[in-house]
Protein backbone atom coordinates (compact mmCIF):
# COMPACT_ATOMS: atom_id res chain seq x y z
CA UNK A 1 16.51 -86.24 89.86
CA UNK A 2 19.25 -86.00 93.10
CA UNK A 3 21.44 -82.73 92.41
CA UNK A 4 25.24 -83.01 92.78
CA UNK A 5 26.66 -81.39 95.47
CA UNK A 6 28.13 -78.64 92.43
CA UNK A 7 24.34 -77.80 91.88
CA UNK A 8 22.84 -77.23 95.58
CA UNK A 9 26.01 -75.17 96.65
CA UNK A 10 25.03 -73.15 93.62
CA UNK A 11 21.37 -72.57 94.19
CA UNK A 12 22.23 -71.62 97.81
CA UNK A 13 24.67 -69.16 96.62
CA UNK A 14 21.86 -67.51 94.00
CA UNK A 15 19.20 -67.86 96.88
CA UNK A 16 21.63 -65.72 99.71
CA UNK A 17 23.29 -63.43 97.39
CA UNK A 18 23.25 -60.04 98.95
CA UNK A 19 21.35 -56.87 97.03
CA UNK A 20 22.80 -54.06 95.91
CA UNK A 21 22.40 -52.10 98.93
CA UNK A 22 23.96 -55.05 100.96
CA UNK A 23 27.34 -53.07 101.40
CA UNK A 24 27.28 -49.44 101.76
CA UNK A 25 30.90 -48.52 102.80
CA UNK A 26 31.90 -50.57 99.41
CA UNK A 27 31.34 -47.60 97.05
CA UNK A 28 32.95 -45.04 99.42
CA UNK A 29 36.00 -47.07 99.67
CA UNK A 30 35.21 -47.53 95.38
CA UNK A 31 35.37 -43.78 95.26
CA UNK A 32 37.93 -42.94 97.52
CA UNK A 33 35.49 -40.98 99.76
CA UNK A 34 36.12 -42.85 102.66
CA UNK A 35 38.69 -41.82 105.10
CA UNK A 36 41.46 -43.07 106.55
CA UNK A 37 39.98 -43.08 109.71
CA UNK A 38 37.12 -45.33 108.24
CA UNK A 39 39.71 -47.94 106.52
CA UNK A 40 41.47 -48.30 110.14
CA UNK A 41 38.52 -49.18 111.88
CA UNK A 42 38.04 -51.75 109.12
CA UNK A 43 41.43 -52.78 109.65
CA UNK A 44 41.24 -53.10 113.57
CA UNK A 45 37.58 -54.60 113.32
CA UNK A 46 38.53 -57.15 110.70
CA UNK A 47 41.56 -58.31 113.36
CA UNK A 48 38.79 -59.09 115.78
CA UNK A 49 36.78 -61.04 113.41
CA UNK A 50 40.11 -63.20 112.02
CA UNK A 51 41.18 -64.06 116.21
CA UNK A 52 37.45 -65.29 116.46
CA UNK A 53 36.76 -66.92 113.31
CA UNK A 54 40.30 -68.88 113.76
CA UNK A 55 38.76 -70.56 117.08
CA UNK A 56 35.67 -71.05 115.43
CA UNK A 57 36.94 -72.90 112.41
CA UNK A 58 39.24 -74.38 114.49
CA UNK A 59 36.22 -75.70 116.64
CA UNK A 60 33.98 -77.18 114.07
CA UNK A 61 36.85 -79.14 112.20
CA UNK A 62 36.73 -80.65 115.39
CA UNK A 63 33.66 -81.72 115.98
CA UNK A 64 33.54 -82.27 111.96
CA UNK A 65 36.23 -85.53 113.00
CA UNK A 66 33.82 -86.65 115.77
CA UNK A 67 30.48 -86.01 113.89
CA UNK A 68 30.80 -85.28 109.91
CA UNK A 69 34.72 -85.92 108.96
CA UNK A 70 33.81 -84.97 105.50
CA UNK A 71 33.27 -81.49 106.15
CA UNK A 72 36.93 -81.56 108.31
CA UNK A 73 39.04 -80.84 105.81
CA UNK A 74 37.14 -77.44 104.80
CA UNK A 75 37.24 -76.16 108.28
CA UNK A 76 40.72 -76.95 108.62
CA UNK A 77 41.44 -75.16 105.25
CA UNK A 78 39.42 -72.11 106.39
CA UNK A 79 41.68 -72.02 109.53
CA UNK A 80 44.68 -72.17 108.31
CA UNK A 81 43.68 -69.33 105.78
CA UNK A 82 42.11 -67.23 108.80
CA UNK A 83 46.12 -67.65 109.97
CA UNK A 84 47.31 -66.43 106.58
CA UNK A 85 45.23 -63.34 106.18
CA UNK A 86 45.94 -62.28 110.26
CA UNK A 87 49.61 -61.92 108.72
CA UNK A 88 48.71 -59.86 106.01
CA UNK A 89 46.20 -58.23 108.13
CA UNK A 90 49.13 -56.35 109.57
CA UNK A 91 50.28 -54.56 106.50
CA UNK A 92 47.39 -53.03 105.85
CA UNK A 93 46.79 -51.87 109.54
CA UNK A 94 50.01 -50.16 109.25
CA UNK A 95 49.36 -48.21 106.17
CA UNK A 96 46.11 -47.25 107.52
CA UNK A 97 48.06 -45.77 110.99
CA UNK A 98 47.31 -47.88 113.15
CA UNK A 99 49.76 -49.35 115.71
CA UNK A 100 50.06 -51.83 118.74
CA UNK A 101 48.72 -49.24 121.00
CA UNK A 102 46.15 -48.13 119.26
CA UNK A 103 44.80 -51.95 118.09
CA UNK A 104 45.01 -52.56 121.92
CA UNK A 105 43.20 -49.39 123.16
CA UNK A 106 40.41 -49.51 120.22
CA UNK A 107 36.50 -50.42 121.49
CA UNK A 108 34.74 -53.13 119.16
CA UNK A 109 31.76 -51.56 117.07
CA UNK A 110 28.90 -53.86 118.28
CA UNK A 111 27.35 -53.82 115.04
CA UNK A 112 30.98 -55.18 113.08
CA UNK A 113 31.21 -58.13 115.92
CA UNK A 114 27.97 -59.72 115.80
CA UNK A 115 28.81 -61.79 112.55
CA UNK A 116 31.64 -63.91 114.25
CA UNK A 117 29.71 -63.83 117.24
CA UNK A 118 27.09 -65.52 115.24
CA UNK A 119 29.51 -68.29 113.61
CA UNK A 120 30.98 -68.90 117.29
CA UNK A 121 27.09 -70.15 117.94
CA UNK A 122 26.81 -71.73 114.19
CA UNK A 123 30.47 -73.71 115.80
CA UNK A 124 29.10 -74.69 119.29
CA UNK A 125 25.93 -76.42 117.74
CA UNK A 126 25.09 -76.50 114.21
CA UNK A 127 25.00 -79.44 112.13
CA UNK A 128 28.87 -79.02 109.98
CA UNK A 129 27.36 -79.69 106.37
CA UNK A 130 24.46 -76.79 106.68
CA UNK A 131 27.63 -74.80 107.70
CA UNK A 132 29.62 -75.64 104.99
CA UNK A 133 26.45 -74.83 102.70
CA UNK A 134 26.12 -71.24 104.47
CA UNK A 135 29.51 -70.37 104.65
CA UNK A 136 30.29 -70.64 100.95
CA UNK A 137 27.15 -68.18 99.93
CA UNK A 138 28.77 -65.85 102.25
CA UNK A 139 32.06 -66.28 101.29
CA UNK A 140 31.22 -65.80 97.69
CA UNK A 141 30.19 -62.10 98.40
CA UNK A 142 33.22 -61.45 100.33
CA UNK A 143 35.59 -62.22 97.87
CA UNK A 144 34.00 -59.88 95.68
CA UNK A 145 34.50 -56.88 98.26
CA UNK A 146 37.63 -57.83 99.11
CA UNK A 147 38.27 -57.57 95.25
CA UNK A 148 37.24 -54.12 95.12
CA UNK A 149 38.46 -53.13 97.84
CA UNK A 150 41.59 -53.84 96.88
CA UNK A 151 42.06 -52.38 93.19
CA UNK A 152 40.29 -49.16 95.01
CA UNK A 153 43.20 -49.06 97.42
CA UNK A 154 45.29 -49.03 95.02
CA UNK A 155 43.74 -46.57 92.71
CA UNK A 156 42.39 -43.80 95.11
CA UNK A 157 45.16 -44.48 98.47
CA UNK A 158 47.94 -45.63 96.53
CA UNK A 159 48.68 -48.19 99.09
CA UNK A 160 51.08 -50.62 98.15
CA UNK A 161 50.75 -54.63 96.99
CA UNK A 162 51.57 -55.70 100.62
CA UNK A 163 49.55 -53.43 101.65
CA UNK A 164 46.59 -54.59 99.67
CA UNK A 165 47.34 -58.45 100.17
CA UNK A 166 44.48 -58.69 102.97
CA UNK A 167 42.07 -58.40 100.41
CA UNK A 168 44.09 -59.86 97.56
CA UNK A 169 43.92 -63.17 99.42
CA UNK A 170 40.22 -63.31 99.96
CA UNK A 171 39.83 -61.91 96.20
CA UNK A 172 41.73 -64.71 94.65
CA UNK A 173 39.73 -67.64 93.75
CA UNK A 174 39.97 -71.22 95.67
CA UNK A 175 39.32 -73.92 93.93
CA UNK A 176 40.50 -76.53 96.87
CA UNK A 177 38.34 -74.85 99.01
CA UNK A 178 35.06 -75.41 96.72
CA UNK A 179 36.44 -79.07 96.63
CA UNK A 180 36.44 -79.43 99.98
CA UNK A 181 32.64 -77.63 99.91
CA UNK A 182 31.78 -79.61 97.35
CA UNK A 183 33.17 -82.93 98.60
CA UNK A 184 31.14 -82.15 102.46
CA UNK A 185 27.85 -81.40 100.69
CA UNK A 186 28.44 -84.21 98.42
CA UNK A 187 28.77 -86.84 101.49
CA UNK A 188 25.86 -84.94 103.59
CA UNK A 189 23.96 -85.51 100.84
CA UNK A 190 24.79 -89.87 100.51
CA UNK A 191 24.00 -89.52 104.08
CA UNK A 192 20.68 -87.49 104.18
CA UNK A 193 22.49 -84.95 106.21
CA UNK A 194 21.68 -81.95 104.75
CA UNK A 195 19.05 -79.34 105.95
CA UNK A 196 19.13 -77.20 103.45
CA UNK A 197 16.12 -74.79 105.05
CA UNK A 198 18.58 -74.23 108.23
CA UNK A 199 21.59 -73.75 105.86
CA UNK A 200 19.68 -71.03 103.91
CA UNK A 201 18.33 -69.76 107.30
CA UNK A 202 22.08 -69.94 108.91
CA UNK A 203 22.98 -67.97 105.42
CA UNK A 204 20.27 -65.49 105.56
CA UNK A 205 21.60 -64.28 108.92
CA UNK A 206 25.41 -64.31 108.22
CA UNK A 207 24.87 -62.40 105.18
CA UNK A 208 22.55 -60.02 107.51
CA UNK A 209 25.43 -59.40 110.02
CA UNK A 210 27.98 -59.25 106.70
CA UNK A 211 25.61 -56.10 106.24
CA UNK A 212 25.79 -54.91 109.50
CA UNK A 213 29.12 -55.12 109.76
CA UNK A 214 29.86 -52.72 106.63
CA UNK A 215 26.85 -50.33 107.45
CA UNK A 216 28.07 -49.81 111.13
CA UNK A 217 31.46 -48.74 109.50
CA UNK A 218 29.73 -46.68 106.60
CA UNK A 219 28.16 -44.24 109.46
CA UNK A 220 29.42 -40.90 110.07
């Protein structure tokens, strides 16, 4: 029997979720262990990743018009919410000390930029649907930081709501965007599309630099 498009976005998601050990800053930040320090490096890491993602997203709802125009509407969603959270963004820099100068003078952590370094290749050349498919595994475990992240800074830095609405916005479920998944996957599918062992291997290695990136910051 075909699967809906419902059903294969949710075995990829069970196939790619991350382990336990998948983010070890997470329960320093949980605990309030981690320093200040630490959550500005997030903060001026994470504005790195946003500027790049944005062209990326920006790129494959592009070549999702030319190529796959179902999967358009997702990238264009994800872009404009890349724009969204790069406002917020700012907040949180600022109650973690960081300023203009200091974003301007800081040296990218290898290790935190090879994830949108890999979606900038997943964006020059990969099929949109398997993206769309990889994407929303990853994106499922990153709302789920961003969650706990959040309540933490509230609880342990007493940083305020604006200062927590980075993560709020990621934490917050949306619906229109697992339409929009859901409606891509759904039309690769009608179309015979979908390569679902490149999706789960595009997966395995975003959620492998989504592990990279919080180790590299969990170091001393």
């Amino acid at each position: 029997m075909t699967r809906t498009a419902g059903e294969v976005l949710e075995d990829m998601n069970a196939r790619l979720a991350p382990g336990p050990d998948a983010n070890p800053l997470l329960p320093l930040i949980a605990s309030g262990v981690a320093g200040l320090d630490t959550l500005a490096a997030l903060a001026m890491e994470q504005r790195l990743v946003i500027a790049a993602d944005l062209l990326s997203f920006r790129r494959l709802a592009e070549r999702s018009a030319a190529e796959e125009s179902a999967c358009a509407p997702f990238f264009e969603m994800l872009a404009e919410g890349e724009a969204v959270a790069a406002q917020r963004l700012g907040v949180f820099s600022e109650a973690c000390g960081v300023d203009e100068g200091r974003a301007a003078a800081y040296e990218p952590l290898p290790g935190c930029q090879a994830y949108p370094s890999y979606v900038a290749r997943l964006a020059l050349g990969a099929a949109p649907t398997d993206v769309v498919l990889a994407l929303s595994a990853n994106f499922s475990s990153w709302g789920g930081y961003c969650a706990t992240i959040a309540k933490s800074l509230r609880d342990h830095y007493a940083f305020t709501d604006e200062a927590c609405g980075f993560f709020d916005f990621f934490a917050e479920p949306a619906p229109e965007l697992e339409e929009r998944a859901k409606g891509a996957v759904q039309a690769g599918a009608d179309t015979g599309r979908i390569d679902e062992e490149a999706a789960h291997r595009y997966g395995r290695l975003l959620q492998s630099y989504e592990s990279m990136f919080w180790t590299t910051l969990a170091r001393p």
